[in-house]
N, C-alpha and C. Protein backbone atom coordinates (compact mmCIF):
# COMPACT_ATOMS: atom_id res chain seq x y z
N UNK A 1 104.13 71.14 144.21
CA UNK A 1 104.72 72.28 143.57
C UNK A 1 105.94 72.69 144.37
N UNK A 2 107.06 72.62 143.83
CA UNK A 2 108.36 73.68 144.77
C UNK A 2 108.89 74.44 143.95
N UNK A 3 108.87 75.42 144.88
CA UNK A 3 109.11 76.57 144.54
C UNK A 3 110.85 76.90 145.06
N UNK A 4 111.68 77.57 144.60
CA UNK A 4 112.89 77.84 144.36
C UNK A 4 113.13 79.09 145.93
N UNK A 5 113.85 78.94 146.56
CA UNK A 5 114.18 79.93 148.05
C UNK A 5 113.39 79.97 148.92
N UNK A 6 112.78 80.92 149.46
CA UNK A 6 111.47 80.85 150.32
C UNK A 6 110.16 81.75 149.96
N UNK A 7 110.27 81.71 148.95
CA UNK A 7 108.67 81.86 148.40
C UNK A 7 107.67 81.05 148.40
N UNK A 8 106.31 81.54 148.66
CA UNK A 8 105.42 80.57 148.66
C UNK A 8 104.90 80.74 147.64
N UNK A 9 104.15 80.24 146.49
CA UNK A 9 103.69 80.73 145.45
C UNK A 9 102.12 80.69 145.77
N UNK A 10 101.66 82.33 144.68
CA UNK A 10 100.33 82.55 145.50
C UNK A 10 99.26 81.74 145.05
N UNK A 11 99.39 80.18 144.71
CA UNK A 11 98.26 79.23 144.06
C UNK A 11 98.55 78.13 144.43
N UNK A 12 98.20 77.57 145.97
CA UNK A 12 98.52 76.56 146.13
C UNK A 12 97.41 75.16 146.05
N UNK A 13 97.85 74.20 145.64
CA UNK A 13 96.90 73.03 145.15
C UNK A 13 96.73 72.35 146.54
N UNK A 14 96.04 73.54 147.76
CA UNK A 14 95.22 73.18 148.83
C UNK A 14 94.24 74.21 148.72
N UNK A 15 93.05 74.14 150.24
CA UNK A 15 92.38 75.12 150.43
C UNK A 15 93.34 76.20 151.22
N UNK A 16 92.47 77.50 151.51
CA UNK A 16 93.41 78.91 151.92
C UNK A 16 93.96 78.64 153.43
N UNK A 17 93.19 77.48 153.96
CA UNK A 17 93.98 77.31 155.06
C UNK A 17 94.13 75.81 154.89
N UNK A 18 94.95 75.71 156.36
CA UNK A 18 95.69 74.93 157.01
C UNK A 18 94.64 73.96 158.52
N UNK A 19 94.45 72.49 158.64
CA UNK A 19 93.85 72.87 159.85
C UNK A 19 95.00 71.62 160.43
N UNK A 20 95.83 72.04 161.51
CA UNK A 20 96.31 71.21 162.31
C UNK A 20 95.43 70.91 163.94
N UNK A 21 96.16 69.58 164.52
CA UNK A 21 95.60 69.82 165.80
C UNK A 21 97.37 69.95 166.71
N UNK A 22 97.02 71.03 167.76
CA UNK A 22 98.17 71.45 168.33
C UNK A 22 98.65 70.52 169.17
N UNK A 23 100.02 70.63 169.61
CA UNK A 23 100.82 69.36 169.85
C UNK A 23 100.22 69.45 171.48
N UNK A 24 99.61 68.28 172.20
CA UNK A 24 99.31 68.31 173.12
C UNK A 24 97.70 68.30 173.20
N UNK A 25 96.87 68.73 172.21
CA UNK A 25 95.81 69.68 172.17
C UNK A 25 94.77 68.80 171.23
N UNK A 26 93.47 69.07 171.42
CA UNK A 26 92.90 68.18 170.29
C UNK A 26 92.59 69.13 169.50
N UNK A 27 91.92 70.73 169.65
CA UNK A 27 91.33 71.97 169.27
C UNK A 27 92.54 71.90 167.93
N UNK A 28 91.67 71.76 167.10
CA UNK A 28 92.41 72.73 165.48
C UNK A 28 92.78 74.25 165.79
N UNK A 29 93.99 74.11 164.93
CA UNK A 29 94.60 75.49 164.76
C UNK A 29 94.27 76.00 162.84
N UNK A 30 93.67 77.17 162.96
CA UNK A 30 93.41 77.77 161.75
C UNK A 30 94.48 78.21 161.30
N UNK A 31 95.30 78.17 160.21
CA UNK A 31 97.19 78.63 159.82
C UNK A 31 96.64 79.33 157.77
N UNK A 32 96.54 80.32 157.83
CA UNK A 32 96.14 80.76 156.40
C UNK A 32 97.39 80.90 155.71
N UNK A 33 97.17 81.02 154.29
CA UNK A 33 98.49 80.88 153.75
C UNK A 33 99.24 82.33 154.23
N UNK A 34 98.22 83.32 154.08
CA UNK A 34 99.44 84.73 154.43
C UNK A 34 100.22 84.46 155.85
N UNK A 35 99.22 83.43 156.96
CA UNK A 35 100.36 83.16 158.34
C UNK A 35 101.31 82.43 157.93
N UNK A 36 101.10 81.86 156.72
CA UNK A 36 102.38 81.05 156.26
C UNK A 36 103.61 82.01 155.88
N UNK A 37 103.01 82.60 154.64
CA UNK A 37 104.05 83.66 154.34
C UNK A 37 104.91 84.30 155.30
N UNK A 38 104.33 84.63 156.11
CA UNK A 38 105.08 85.47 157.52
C UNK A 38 105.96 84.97 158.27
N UNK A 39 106.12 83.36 158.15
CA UNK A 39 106.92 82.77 158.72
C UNK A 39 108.27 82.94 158.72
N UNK A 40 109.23 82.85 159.53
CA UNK A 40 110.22 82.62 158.92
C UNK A 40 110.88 80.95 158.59
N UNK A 41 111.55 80.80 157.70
CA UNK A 41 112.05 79.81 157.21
C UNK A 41 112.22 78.35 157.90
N UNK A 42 112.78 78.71 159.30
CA UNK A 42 112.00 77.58 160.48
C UNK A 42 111.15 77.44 160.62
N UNK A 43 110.23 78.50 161.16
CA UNK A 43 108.97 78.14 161.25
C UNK A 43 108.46 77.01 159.93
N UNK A 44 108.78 77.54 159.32
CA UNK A 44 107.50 76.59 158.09
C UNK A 44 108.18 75.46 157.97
N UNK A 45 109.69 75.09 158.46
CA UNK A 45 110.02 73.91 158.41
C UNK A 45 109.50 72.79 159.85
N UNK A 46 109.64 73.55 160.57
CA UNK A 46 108.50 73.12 162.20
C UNK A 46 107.16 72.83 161.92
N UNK A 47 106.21 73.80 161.13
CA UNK A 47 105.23 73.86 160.25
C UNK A 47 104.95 72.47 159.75
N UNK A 48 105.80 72.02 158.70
CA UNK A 48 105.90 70.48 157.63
C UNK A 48 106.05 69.70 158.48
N UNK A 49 107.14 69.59 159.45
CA UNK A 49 107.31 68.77 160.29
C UNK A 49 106.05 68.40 161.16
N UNK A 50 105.19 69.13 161.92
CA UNK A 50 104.30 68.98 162.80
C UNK A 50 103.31 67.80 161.23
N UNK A 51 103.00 68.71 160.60
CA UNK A 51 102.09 67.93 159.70
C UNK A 51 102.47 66.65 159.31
N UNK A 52 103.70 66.08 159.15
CA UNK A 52 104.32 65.21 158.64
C UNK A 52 104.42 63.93 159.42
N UNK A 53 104.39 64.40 160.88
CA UNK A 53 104.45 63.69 161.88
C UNK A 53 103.41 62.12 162.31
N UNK A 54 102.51 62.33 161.54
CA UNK A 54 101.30 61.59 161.92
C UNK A 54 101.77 60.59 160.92
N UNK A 55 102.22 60.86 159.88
CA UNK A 55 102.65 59.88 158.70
C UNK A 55 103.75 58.99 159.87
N UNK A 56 104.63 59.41 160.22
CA UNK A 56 106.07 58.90 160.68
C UNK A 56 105.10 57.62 161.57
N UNK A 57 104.62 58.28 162.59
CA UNK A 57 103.78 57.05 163.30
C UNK A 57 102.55 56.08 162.75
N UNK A 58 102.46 56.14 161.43
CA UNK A 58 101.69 55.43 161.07
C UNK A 58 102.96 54.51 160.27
N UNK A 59 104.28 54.34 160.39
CA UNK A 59 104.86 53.87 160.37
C UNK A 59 104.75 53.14 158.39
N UNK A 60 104.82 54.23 157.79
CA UNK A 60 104.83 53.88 156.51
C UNK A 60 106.01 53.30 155.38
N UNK A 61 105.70 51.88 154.50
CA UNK A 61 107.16 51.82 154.16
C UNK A 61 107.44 52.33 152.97
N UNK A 62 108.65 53.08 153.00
CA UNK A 62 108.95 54.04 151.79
C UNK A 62 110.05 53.40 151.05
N UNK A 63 109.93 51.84 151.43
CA UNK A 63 110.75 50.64 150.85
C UNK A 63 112.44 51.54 151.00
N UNK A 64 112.70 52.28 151.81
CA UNK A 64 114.10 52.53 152.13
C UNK A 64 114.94 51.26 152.45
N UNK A 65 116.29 51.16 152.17
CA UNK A 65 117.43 50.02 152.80
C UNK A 65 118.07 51.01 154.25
N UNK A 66 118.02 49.82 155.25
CA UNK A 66 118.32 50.86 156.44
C UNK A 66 119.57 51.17 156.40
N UNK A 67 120.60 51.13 155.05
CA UNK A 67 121.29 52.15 154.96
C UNK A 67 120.70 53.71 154.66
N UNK A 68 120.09 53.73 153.92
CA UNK A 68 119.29 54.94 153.14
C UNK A 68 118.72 55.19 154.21
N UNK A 69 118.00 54.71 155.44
CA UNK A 69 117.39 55.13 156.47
C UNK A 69 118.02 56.03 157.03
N UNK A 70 119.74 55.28 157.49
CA UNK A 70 120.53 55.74 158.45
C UNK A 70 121.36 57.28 157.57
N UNK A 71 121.35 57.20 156.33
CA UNK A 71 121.82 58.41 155.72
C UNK A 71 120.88 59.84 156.09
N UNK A 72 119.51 59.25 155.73
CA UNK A 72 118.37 60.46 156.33
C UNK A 72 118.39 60.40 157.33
N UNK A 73 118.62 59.89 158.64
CA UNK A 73 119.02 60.12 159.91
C UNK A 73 119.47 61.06 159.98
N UNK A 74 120.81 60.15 159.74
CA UNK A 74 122.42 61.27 160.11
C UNK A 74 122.02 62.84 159.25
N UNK A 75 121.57 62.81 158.27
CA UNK A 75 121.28 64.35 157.13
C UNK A 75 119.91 65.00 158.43
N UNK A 76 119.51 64.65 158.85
CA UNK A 76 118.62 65.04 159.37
C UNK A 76 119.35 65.68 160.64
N UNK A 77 119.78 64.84 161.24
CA UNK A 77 120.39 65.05 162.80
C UNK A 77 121.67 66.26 162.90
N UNK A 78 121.69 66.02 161.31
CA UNK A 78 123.28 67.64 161.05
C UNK A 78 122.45 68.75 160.62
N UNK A 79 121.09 68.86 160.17
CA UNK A 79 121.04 70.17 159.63
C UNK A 79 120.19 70.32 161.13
N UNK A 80 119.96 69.61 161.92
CA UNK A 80 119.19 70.27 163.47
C UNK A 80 120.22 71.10 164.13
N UNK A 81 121.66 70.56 164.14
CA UNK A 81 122.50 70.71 164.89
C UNK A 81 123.10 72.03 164.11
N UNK A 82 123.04 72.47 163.24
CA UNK A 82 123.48 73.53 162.10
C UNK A 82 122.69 73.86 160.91
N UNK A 83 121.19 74.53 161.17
CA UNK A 83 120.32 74.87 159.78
C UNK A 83 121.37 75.41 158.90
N UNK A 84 122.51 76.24 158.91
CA UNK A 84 122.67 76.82 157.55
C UNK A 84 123.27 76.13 156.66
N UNK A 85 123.36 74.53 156.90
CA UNK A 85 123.86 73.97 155.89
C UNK A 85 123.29 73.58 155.24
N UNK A 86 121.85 73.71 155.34
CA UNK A 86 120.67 73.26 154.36
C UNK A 86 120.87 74.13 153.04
N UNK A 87 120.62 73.59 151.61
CA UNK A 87 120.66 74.20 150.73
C UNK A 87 119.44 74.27 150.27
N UNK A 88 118.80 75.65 149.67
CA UNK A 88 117.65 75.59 148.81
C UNK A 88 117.65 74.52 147.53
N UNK A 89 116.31 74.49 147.10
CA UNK A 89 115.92 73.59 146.29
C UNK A 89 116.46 74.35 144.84
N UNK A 90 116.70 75.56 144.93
CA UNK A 90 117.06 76.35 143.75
C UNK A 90 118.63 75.69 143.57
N UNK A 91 119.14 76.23 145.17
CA UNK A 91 120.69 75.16 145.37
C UNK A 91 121.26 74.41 144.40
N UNK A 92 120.09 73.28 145.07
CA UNK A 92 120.66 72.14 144.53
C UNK A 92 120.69 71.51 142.74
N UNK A 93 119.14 72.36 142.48
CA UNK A 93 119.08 72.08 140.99
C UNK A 93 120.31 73.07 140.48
N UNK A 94 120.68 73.64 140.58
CA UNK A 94 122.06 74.89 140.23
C UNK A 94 122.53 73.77 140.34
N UNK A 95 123.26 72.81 141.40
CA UNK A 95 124.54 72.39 141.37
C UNK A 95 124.35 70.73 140.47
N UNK A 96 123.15 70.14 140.30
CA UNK A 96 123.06 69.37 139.44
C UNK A 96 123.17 69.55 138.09
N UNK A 97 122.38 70.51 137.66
CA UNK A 97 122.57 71.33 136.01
C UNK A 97 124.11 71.24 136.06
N UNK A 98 124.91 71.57 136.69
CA UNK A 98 126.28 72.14 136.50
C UNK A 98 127.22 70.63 136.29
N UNK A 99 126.54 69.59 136.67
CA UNK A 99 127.22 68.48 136.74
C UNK A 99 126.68 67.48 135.74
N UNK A 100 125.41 67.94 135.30
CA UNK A 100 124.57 67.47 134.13
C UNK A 100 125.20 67.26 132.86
């Protein structure tokens, strides 16, 4: 489900929590959706990221050409170096419709 800016929408197709294990740590961390809500906008992108992470090392192929690799690199390595150039998902469908 995505949702448009930084709303979370209140029905998500998980349970009410979250269980990670902390970086370093084996002990689960309990993360409910309202600690989600509270986040700010990094956070929950640090958030995805931590979760996402276990995928990266299980080294999965997403049949990319290591051009397409090196594009999500580089897109990756500029919005670290400068978040506000990230555009919402609302963004971008705006600027596709418009070119549609």
């Amino acid at each position: 489900m995505i949702t448009s800016g930084n709303t979370i929408p209140d029905r998500l197709p998980l349970r009410l929590s979250v269980t990670l294990a902390t970086i370093g740590q084996n002990a689960p961390v309990k993360i409910s959706i309202d600690d989600i809500r509270r986040m700010t906008f990094q956070e929950r992108v640090d958030l995805v990221e931590t979760i996402l992470e276990p995928l990266e090392e299980d080294s999965v192929d997403l049949g990319l050409t290591n051009d397409e690799r090196n594009e999500l690199d580089r897109r990756l390595a500029e919005y670290k170096l400068d978040p506000s150039t990230a555009k919402t998902g609302s963004e971008v469908r705006e600027e596709l419709e418009l070119e549609g």
